[in-house]
Protein backbone atom coordinates (compact mmCIF):
# COMPACT_ATOMS: atom_id res chain seq x y z
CA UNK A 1 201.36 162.08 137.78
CA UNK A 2 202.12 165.07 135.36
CA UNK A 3 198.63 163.91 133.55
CA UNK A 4 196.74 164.13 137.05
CA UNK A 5 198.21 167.92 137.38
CA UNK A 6 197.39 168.92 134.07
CA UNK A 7 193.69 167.38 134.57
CA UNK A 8 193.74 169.08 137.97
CA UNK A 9 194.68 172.48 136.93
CA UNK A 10 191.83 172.60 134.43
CA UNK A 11 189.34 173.16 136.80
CA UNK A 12 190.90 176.77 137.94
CA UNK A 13 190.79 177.57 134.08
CA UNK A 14 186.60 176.59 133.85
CA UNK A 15 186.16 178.83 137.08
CA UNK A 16 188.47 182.47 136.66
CA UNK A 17 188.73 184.18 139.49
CA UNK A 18 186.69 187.75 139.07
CA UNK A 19 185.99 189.00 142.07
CA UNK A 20 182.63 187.47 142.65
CA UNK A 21 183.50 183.31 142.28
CA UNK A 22 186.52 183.23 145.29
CA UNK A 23 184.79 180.52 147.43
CA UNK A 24 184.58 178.22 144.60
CA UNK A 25 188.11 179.28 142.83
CA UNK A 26 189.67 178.97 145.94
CA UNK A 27 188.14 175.51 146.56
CA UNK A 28 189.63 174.61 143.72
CA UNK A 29 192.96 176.02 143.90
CA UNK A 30 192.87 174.30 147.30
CA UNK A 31 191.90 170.40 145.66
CA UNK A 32 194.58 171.34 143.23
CA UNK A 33 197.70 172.42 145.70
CA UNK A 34 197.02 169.51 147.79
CA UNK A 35 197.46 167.21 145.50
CA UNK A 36 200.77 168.68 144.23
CA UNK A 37 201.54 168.83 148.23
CA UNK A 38 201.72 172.40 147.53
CA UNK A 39 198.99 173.28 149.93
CA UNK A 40 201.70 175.15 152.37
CA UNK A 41 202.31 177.54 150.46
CA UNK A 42 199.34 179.81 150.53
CA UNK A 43 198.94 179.03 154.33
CA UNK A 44 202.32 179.98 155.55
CA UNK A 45 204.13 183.18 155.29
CA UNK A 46 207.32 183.52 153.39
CA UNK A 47 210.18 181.95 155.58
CA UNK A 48 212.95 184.31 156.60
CA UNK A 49 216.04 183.78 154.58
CA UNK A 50 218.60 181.89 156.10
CA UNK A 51 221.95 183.06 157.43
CA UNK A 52 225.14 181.48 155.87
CA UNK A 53 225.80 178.68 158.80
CA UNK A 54 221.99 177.56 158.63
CA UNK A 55 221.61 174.15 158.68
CA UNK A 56 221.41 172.11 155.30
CA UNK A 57 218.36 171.08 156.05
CA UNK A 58 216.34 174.64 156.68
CA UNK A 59 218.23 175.96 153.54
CA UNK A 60 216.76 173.09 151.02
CA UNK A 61 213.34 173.86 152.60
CA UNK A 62 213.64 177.69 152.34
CA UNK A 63 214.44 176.97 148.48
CA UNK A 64 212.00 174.79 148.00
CA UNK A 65 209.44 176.93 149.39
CA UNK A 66 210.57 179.79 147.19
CA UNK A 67 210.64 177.53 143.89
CA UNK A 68 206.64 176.42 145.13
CA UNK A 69 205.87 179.79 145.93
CA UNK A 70 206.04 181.20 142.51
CA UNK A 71 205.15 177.83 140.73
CA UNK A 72 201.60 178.65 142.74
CA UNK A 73 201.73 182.32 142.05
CA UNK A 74 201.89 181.59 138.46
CA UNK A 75 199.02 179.67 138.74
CA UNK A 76 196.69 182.03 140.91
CA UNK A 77 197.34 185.13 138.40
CA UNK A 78 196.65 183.07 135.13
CA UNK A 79 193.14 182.10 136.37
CA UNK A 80 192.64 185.59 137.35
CA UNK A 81 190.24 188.34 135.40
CA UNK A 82 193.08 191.06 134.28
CA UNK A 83 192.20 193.54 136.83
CA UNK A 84 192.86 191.52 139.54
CA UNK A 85 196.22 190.32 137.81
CA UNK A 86 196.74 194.38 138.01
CA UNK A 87 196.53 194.28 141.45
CA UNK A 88 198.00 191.17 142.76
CA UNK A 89 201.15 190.85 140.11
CA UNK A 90 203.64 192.15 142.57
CA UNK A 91 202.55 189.59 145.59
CA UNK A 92 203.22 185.96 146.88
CA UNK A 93 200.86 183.82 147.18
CA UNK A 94 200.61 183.46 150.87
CA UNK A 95 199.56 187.88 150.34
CA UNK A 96 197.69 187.08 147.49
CA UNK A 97 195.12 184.90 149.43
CA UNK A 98 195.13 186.97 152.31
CA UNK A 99 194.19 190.36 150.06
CA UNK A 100 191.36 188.04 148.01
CA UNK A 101 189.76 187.23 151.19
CA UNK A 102 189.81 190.86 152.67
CA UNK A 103 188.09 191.47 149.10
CA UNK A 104 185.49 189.09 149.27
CA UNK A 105 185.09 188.82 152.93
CA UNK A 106 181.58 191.18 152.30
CA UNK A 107 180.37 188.18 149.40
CA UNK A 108 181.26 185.30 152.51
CA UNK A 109 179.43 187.49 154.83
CA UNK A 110 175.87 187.59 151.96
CA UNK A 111 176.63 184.05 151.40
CA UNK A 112 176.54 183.10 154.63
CA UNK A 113 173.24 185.06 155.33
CA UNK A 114 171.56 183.73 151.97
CA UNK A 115 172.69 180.07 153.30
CA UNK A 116 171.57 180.14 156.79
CA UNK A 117 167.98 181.04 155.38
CA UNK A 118 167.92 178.56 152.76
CA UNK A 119 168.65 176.13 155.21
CA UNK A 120 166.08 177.24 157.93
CA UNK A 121 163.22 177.86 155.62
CA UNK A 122 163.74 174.89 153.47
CA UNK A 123 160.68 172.10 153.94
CA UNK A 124 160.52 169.10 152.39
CA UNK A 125 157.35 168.77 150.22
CA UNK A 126 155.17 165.48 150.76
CA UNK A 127 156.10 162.72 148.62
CA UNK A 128 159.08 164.20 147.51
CA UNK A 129 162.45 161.26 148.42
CA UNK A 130 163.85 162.21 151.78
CA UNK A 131 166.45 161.24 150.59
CA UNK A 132 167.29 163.92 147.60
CA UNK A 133 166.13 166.61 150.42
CA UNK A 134 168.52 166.09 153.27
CA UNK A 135 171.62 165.57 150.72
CA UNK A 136 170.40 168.97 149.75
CA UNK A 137 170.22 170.38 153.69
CA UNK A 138 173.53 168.19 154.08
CA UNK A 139 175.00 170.77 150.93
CA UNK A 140 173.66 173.85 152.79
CA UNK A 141 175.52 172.70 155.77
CA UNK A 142 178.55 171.83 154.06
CA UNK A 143 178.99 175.11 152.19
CA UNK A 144 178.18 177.02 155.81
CA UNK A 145 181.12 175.11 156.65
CA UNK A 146 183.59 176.34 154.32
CA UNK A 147 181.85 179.78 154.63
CA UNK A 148 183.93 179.59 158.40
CA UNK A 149 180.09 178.94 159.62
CA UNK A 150 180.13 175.23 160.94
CA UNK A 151 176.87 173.85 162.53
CA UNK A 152 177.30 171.34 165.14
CA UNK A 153 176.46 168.02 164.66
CA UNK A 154 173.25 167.93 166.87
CA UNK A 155 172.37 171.55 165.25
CA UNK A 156 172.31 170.20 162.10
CA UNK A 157 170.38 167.21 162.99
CA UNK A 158 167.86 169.36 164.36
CA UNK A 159 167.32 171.65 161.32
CA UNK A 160 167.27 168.72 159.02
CA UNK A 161 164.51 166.97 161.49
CA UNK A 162 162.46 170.20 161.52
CA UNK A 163 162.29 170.85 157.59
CA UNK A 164 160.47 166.80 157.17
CA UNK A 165 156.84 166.56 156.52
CA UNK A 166 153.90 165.42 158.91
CA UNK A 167 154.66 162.02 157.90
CA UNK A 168 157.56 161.58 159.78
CA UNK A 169 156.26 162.72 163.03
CA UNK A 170 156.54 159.48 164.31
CA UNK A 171 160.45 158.71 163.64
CA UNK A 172 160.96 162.18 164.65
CA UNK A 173 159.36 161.72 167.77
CA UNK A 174 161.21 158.42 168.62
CA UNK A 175 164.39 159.53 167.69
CA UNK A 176 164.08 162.62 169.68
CA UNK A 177 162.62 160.42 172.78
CA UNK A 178 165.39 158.20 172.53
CA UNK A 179 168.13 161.12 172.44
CA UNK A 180 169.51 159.07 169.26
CA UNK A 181 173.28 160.50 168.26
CA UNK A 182 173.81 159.82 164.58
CA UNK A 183 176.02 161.47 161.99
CA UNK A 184 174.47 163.37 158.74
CA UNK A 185 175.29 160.46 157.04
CA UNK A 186 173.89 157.65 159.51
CA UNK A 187 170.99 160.01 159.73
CA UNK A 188 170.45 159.56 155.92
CA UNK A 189 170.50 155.91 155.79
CA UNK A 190 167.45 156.05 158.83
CA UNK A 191 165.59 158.14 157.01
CA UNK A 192 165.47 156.04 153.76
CA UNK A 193 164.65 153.12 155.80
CA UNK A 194 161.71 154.94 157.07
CA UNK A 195 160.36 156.06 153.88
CA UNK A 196 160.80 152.27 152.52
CA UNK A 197 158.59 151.26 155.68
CA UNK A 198 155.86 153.71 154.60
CA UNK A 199 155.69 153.00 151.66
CA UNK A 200 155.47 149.12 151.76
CA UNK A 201 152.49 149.78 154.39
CA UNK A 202 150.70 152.32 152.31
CA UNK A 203 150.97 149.73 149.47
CA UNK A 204 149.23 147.12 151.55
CA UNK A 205 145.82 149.66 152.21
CA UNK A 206 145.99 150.37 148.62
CA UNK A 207 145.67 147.24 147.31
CA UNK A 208 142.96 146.11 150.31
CA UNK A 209 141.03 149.06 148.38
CA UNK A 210 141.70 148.24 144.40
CA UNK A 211 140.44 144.58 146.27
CA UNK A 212 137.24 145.79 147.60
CA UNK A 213 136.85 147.89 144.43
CA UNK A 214 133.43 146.96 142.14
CA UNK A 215 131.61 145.32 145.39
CA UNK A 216 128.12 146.96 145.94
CA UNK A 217 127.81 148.20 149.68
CA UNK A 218 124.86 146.90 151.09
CA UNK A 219 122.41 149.04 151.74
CA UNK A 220 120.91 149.30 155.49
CA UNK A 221 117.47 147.79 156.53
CA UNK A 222 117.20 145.90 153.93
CA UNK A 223 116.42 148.37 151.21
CA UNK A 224 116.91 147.30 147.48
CA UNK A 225 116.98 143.46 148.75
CA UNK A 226 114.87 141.16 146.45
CA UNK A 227 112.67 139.05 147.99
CA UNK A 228 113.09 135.06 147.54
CA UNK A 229 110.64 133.45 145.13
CA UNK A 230 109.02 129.84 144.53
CA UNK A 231 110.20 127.33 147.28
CA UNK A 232 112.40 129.20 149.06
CA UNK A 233 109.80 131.80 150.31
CA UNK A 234 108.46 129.10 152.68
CA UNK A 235 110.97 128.15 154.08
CA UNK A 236 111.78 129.82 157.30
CA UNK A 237 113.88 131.53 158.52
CA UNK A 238 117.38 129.94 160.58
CA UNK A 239 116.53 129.65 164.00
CA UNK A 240 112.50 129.04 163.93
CA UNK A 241 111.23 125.95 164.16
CA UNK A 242 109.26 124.08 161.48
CA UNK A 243 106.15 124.40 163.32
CA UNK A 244 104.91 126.99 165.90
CA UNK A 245 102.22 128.37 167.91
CA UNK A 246 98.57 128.89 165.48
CA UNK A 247 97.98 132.73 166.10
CA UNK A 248 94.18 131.76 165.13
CA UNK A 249 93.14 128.93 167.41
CA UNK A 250 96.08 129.46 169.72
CA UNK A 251 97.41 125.59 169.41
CA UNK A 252 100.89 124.91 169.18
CA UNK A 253 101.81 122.23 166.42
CA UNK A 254 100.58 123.76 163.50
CA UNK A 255 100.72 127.40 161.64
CA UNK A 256 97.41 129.73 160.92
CA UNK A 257 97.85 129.12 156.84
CA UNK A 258 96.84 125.06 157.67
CA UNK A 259 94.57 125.36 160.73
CA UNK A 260 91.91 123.52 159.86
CA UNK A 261 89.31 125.88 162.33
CA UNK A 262 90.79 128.51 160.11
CA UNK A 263 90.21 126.94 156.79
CA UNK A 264 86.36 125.60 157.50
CA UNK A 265 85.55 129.61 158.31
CA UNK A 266 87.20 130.76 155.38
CA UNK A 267 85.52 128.45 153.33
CA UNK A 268 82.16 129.43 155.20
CA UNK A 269 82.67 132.86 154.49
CA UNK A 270 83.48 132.19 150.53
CA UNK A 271 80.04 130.44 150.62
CA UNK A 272 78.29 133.11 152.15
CA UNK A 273 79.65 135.89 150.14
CA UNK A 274 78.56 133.59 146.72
């Protein structure tokens, strides 16, 4: 337990309090007093003291209060910058927090502003994991939260809905049809599972396309075909019949190249002509 407290402690020691780091000093002082269940202390004012026929019981809690009141005092002035150890020396606890946070009330105030536009002007950048980018909106809302700022759960689902790429039209759409109530969290998983689905179908065209890659396209009407040599340029074409109509003598059963009225006046002509 004392090893816990010591290991605890440290991390008000890598964080002194200067004026400009009380959100996350204060966090930590927080983390640190609630493990020691000493939390009370710097939310509560200093009991009043308690007459002489008090009850046992308020008496042991009015010392023990005092004996964790300066145990946590201690604490909040030795990870503080020497001029606010100046100024806070002669106070409790419970006054010290209050005065700190009249101090840096103007720094929530910026914070708060600086947040809130982060959060509404942050996108999400195609291809980047959904998943890194809402944990990051999820932070924004978190530390709005702690700035006394808290978005509502369907605000927050909105803004982190708004910021995704065209991509996710479609499960925006549905879940916004469907009036879907989700957590952060629940939202989170949905939105991985989403991005999984895309990317297993984009995977599919892509390899229909290294598939098809190295086929020629054929060309239309016929250009750059070869035509058939030897044998197989006389024989015709599927659905013709072996032998049609003579477009010389105008007799069906034979073609012009062997009609034999066709041949005699070729071979008349030939004669002629020698």
């Amino acid at each position: 337990m004392a090893n816990n407290t010591i290991s605890l402690r440290s991390l008000l020691e890598k964080e002194e309090l200067n004026g400009i780091s009380f959100l996350d000093w204060f966090c930590n002082l927080r983390i640190i007093l609630k493990q020691e269940r000493k939390e009370y202390v710097i939310e509560e004012p200093v009991p009043d003291v308690p007459a002489a026929n008090a009850p046992r019981a308020y008496k042991d809690k009015f010392k023990k209060h005092m004996v964790d009141m300066v145990d946590v005092g201690c604490l909040m002035l030795a990870t503080m910058s020497p001029e606010l150890q100046k100024q806070h020396e002669d106070m409790v606890a419970y006054e010290m927090i209050q005065n700190l946070k009249e101090i840096c009330a103007g720094q929530a105030r910026q914070e708060r502003y600086e947040t809130s536009k982060a959060i509404f002007q942050c996108k999400m950048i195609e291809g980047f994991p959904v998943g890194a980018h809402v944990i990051k909106m999820m932070g924004y809302i978190q530390t709005l939260e702690k700035l006394g700022f808290p978005l509502k759960n369907e605000l927050a689902t909105g803004v982190i809905l708004q910021s995704l790429p065209d991509s996710f039209k479609s499960f925006v759409l549905n879940f916004n049809m469907n009036e879907i109530n989700k957590t952060l969290a629940q939202l989170l998983g949905m939105l991985r599972t989403a991005e999984g689905d895309m990317k297993k179908s984009g995977s599919k065209s892509i390899l229909m396309v290294r598939k098809d890659k190295g086929k020629k396209m054929a060309k239309p009407n016929g250009i750059g075909k070869t035509k058939p040599k030897g044998k197989n340029a006389l024989k015709p074409k599927r659905g013709i019949c072996k032998e049609g109509k003579c477009f010389h003598c105008d007799k069906s059963g034979h073609w012009k190249r062997i009609c034999l009225v066709y041949l005699e006046e070729v071979k008349k002509a030939k004669a002629v002509r020698a």
